[in-house]
N, C-alpha and C. Protein backbone atom coordinates (compact mmCIF):
# COMPACT_ATOMS: atom_id res chain seq x y z
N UNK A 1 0.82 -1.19 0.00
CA UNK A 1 0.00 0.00 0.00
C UNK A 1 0.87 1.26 0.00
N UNK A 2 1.90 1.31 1.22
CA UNK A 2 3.19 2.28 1.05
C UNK A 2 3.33 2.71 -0.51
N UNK A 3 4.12 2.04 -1.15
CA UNK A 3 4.25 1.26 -2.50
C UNK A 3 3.95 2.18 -2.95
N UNK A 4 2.41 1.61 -3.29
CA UNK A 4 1.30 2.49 -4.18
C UNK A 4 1.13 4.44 -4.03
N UNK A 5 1.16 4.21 -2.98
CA UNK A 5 0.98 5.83 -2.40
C UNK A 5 2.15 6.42 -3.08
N UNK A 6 3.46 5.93 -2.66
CA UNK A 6 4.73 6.40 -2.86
C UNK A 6 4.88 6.68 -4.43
N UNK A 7 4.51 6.04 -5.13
CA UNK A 7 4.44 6.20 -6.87
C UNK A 7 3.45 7.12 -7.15
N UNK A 8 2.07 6.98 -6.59
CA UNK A 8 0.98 8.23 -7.31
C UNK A 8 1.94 9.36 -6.42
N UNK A 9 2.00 9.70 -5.22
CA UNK A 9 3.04 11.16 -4.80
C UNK A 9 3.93 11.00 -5.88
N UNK A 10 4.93 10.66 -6.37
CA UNK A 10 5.87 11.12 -7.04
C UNK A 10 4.92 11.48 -8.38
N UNK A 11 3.93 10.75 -9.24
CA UNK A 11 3.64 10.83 -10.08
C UNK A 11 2.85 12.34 -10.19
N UNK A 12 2.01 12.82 -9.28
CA UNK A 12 1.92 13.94 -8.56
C UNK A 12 2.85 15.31 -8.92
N UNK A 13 4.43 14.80 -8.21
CA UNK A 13 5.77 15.54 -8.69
C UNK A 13 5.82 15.65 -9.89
N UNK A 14 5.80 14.60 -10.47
CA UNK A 14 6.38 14.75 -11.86
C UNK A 14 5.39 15.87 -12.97
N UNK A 15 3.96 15.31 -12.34
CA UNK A 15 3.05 16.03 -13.54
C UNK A 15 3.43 17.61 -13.34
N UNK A 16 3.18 18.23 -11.99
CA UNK A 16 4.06 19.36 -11.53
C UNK A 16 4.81 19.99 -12.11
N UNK A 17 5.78 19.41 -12.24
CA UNK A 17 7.49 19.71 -13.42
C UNK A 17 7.22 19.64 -14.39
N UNK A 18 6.57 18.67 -14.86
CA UNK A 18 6.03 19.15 -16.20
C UNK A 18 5.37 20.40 -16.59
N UNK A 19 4.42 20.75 -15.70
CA UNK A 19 4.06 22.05 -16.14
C UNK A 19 5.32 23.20 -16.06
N UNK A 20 5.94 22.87 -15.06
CA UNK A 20 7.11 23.85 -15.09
C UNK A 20 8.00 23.97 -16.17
N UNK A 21 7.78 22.59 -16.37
CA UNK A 21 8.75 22.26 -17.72
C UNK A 21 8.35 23.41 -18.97
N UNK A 22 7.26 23.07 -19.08
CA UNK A 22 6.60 23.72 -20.17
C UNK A 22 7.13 25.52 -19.92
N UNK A 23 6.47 25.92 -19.45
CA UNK A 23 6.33 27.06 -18.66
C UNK A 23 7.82 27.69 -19.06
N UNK A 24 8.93 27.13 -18.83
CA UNK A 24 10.20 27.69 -19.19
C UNK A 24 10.67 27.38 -20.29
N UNK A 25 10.65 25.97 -21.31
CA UNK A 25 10.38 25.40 -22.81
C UNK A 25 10.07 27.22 -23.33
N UNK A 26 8.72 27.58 -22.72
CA UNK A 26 8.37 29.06 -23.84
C UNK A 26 8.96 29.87 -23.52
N UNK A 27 9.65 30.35 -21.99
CA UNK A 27 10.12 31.39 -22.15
C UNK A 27 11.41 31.69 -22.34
N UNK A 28 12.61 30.66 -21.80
CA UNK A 28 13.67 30.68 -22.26
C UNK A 28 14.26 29.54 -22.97
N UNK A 29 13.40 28.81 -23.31
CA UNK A 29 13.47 27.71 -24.94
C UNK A 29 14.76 28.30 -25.47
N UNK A 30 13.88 29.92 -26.68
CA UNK A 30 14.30 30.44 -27.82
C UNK A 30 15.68 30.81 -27.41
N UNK A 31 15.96 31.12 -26.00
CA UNK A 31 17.59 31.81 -25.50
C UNK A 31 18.87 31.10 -26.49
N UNK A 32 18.58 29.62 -26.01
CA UNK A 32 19.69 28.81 -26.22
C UNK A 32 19.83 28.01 -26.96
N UNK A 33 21.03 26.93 -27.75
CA UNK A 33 20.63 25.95 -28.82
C UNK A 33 21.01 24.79 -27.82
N UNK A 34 20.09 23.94 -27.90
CA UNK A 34 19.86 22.73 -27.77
C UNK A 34 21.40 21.67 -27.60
N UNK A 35 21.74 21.06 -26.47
CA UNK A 35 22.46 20.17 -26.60
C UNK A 35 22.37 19.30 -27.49
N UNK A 36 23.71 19.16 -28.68
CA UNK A 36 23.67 18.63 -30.03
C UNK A 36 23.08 16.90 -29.43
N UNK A 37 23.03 16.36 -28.43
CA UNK A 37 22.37 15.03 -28.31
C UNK A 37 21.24 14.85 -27.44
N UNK A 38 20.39 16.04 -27.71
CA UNK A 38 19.63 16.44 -27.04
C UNK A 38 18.39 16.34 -27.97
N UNK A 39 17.49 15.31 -27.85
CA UNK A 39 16.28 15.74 -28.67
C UNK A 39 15.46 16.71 -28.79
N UNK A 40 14.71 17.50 -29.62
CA UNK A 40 13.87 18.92 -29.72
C UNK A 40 12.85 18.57 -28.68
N UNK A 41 11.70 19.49 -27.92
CA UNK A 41 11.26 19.39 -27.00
C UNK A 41 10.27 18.97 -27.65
N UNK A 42 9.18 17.71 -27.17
CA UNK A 42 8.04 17.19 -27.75
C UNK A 42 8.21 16.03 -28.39
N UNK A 43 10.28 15.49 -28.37
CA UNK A 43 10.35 14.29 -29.27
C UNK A 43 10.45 12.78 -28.91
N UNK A 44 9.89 13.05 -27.18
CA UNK A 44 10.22 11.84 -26.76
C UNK A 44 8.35 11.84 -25.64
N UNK A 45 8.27 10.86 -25.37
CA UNK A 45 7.66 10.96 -24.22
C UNK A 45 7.85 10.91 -23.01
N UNK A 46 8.84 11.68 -22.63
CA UNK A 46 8.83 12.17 -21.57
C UNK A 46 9.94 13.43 -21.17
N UNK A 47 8.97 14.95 -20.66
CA UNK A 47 9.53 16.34 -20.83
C UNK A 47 11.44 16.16 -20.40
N UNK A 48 11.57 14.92 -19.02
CA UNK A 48 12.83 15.07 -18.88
C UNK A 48 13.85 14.71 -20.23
N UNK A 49 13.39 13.91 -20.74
CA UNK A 49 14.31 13.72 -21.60
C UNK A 49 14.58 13.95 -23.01
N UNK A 50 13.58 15.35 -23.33
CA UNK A 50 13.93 16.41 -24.41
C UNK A 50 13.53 18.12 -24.06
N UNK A 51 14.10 19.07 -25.01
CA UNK A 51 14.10 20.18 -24.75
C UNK A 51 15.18 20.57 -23.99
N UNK A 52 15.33 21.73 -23.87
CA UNK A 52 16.15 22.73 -22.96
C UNK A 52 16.22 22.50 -21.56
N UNK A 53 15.32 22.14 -21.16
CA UNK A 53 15.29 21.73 -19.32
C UNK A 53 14.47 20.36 -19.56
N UNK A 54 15.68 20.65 -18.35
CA UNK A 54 15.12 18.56 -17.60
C UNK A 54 14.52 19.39 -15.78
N UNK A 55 13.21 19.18 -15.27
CA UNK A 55 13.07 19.75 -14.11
C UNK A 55 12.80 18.94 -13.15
N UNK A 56 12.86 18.62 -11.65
CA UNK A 56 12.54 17.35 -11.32
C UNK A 56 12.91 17.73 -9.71
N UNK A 57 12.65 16.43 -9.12
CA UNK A 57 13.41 16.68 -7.61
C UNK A 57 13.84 15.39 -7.09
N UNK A 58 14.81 15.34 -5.91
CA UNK A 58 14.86 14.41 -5.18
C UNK A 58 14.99 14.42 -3.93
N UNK A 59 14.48 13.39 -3.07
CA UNK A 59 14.15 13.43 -1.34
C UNK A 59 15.25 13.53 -0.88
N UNK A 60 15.11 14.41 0.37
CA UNK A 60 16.21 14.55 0.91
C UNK A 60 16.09 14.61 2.49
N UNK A 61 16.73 13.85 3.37
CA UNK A 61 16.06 13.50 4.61
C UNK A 61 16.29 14.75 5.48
N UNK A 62 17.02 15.74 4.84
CA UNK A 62 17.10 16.98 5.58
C UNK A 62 18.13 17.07 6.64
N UNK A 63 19.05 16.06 6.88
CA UNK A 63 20.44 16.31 7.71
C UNK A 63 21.09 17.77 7.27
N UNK A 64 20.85 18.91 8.39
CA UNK A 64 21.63 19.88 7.86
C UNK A 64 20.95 21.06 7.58
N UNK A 65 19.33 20.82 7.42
CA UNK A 65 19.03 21.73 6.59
C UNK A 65 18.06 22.50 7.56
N UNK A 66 17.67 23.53 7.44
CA UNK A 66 16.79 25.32 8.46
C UNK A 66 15.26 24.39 8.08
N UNK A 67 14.90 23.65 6.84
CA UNK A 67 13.93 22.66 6.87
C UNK A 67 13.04 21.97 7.23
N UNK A 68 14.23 20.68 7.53
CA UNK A 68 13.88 19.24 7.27
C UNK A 68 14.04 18.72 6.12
N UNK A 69 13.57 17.87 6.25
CA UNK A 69 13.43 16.82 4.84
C UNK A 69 12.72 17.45 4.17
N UNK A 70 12.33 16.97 2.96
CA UNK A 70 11.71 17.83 1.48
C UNK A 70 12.59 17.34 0.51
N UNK A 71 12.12 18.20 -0.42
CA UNK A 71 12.11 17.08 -2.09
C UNK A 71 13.14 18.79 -2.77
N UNK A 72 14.46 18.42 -3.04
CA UNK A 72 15.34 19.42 -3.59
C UNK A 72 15.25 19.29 -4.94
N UNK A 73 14.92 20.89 -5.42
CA UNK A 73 14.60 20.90 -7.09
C UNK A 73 15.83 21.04 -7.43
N UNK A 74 15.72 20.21 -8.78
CA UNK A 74 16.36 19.96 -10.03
C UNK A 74 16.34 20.88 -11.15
N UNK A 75 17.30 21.91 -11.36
CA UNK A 75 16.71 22.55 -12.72
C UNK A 75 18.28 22.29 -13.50
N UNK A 76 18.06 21.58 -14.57
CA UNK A 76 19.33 21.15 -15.67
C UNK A 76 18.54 22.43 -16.81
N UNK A 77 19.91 22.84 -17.31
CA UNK A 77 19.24 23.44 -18.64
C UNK A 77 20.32 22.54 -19.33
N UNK A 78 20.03 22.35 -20.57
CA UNK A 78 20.66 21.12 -21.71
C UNK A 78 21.13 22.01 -22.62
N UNK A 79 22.33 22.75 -22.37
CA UNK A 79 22.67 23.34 -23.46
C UNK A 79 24.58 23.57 -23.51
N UNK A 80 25.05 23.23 -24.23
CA UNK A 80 26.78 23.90 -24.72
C UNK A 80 26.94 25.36 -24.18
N UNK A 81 26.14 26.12 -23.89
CA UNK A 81 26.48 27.78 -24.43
C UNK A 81 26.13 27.98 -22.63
N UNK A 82 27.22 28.96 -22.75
CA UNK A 82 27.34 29.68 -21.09
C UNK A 82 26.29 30.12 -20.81
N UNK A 83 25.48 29.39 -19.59
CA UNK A 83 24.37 30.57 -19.01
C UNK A 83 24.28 31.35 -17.91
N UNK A 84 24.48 32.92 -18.36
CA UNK A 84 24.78 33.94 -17.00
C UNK A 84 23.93 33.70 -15.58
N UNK A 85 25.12 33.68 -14.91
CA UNK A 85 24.15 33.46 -13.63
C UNK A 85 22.53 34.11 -13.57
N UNK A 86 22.34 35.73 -14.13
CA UNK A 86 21.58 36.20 -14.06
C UNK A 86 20.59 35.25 -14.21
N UNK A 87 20.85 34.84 -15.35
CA UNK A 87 19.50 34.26 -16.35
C UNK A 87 19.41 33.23 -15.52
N UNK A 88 19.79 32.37 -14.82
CA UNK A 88 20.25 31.19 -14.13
C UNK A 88 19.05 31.76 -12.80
N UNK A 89 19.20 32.71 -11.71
CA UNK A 89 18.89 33.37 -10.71
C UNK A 89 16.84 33.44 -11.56
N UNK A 90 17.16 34.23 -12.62
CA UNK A 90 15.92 34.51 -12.83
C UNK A 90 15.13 33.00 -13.20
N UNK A 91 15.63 32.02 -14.10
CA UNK A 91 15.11 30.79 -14.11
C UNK A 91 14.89 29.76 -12.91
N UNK A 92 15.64 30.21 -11.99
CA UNK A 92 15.22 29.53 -10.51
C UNK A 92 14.21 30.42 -9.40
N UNK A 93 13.92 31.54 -9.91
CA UNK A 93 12.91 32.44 -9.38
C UNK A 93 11.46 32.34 -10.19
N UNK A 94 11.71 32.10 -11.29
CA UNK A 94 10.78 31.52 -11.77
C UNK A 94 9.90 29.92 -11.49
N UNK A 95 11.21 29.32 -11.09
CA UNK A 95 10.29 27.93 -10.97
C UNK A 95 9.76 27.86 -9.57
N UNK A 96 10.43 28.30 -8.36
CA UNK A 96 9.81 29.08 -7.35
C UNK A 96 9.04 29.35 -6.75
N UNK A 97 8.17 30.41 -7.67
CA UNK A 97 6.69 31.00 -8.05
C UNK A 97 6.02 29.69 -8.70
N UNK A 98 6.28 29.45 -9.69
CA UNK A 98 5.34 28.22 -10.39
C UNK A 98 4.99 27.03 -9.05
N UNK A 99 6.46 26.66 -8.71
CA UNK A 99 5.90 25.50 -7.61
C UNK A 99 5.18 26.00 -6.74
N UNK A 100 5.57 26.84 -5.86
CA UNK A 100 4.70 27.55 -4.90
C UNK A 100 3.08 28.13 -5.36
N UNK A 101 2.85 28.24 -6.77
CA UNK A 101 1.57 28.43 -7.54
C UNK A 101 0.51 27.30 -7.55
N UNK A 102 1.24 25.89 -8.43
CA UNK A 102 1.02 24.93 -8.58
C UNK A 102 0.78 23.89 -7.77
N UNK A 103 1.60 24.29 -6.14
CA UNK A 103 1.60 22.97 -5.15
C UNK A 103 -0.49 22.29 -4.55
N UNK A 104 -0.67 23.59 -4.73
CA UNK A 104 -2.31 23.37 -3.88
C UNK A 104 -2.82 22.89 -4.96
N UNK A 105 -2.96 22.89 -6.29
CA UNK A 105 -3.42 22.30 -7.06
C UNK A 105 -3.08 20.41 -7.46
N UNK A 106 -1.71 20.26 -7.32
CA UNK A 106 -1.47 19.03 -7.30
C UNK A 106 -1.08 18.38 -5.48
N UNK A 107 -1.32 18.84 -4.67
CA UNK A 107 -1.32 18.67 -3.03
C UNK A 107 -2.65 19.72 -2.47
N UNK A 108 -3.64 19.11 -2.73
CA UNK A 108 -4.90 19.59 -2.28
C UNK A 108 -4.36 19.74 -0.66
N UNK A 109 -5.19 20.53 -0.04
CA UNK A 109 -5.26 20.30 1.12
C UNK A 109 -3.83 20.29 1.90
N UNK A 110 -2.88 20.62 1.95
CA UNK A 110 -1.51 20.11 2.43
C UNK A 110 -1.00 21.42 2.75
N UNK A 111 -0.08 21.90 3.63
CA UNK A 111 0.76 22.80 3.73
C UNK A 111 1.88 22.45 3.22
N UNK A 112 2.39 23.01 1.93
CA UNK A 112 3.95 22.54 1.35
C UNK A 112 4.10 24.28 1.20
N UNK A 113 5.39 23.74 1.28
CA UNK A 113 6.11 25.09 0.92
C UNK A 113 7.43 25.00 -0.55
N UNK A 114 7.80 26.07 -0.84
CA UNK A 114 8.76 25.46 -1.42
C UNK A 114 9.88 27.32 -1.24
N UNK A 115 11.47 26.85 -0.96
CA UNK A 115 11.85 28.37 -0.10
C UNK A 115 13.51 27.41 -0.73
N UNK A 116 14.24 29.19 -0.43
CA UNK A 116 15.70 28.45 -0.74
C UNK A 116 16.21 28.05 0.72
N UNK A 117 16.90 26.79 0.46
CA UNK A 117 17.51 26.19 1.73
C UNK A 117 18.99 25.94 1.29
N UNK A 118 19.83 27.17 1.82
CA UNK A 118 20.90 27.43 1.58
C UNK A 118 21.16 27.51 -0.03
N UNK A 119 21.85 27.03 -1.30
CA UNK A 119 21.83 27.24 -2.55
C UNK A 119 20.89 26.63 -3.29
N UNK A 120 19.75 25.74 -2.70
CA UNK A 120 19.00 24.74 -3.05
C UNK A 120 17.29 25.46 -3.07
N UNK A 121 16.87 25.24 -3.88
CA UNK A 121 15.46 25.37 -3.83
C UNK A 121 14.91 23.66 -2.97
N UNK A 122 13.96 23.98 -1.84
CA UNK A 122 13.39 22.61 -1.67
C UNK A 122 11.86 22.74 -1.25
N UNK A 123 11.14 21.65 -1.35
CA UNK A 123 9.97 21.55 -1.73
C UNK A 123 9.45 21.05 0.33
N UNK A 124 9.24 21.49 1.12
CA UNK A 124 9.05 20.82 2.29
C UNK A 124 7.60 21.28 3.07
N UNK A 125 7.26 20.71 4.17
CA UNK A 125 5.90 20.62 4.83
C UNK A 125 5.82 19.29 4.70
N UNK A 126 4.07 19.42 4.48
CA UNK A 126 3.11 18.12 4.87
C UNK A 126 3.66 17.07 4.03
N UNK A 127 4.16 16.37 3.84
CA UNK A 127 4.60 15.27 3.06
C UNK A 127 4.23 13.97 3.30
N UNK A 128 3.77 13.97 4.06
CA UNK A 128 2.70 12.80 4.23
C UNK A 128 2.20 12.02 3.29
N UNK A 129 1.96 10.72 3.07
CA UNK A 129 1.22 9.96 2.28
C UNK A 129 -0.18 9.83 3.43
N UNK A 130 -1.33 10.06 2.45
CA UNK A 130 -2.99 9.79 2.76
C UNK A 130 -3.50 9.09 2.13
N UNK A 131 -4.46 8.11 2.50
CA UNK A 131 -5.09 7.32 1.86
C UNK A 131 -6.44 8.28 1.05
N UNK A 132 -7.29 7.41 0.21
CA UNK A 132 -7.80 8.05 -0.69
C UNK A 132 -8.88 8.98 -0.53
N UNK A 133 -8.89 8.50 1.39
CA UNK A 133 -10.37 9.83 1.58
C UNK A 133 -9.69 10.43 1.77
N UNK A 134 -8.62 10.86 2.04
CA UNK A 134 -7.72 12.24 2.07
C UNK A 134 -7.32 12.29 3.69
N UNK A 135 -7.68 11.42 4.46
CA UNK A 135 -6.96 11.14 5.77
C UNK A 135 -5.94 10.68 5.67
N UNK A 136 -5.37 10.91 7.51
CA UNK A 136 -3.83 10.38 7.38
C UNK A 136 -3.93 9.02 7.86
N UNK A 137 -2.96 8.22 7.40
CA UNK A 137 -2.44 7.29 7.14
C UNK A 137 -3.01 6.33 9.02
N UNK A 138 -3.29 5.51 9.12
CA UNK A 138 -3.49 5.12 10.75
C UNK A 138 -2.97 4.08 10.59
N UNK A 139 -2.00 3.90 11.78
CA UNK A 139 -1.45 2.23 12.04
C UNK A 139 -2.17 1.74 12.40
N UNK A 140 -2.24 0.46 12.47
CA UNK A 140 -3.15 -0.89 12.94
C UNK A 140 -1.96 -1.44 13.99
N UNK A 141 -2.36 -1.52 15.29
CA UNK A 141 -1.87 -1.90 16.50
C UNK A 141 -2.20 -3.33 16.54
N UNK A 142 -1.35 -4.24 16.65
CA UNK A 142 -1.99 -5.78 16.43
C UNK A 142 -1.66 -6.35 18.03
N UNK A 143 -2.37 -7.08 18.25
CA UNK A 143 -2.26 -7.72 19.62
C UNK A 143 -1.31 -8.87 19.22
């Protein structure tokens, strides 16, 4: 059951990034040319593995961090050509806003946050897995 929960949450994540994906695909797509082994965006099924950005996250148990645990974003841009920090600063301020836009829509109900934790953007709060009425999770105490 863990399992199950644990795959629709990530699947959750992923649809997420995808929109983010998109979202930066239009606006700083046109900036840059494409890593020469890099497929055009739309040529694969799946956003990480074409276009200009790959966006994504991974868990992090939070040793260290003003936090906790939370899910640290991923932003790759796929390209040969130098990208100024600026543009770099503004593309991670951008995704930011989007996650922090987007979280209540794909985490109904949940307090998430998403804030910089030290050079890292991370995704933290309620992280909980709920079963499908939207309660939390209850152990079964066995005699």
């Amino acid at each position: 059951m863990e399992g199950r929960r644990l795959v629709e949450w990530e699947a959750q994540l992923k649809a997420l990034f995808d929109e983010v994906d998109d979202h930066l695909e239009d606006t700083y797509g046109p900036l840059y040319s494409l890593h020469p082994s890099r497929p055009r965006r739309g040529r694969t099924a799946n956003k990480e593995q074409d276009g200009l950005f790959n966006v994504g996250a991974s868990f992090s148990p939070g040793f260290g961090s003003r936090y906790g645990r939370g899910y640290v974003v991923d932003i790759d841009v796929v390209t040969l050509e130098a990208v100024p920090d600026e543009i770099r600063e503004m593309i991670e301020r951008d995704v930011q806003l989007l996650v922090e836009r987007k979280l209540p829509k794909y985490f109904p109900g949940r307090k998430m946050y998403v804030a910089r934790d030290g050079s890292l953007l991370k995704i933290f709060g309620d992280l909980s897995f709920r079963g499908p009425s939207g309660g939390r999770n209850r152990r079964v105490r066995r005699s």
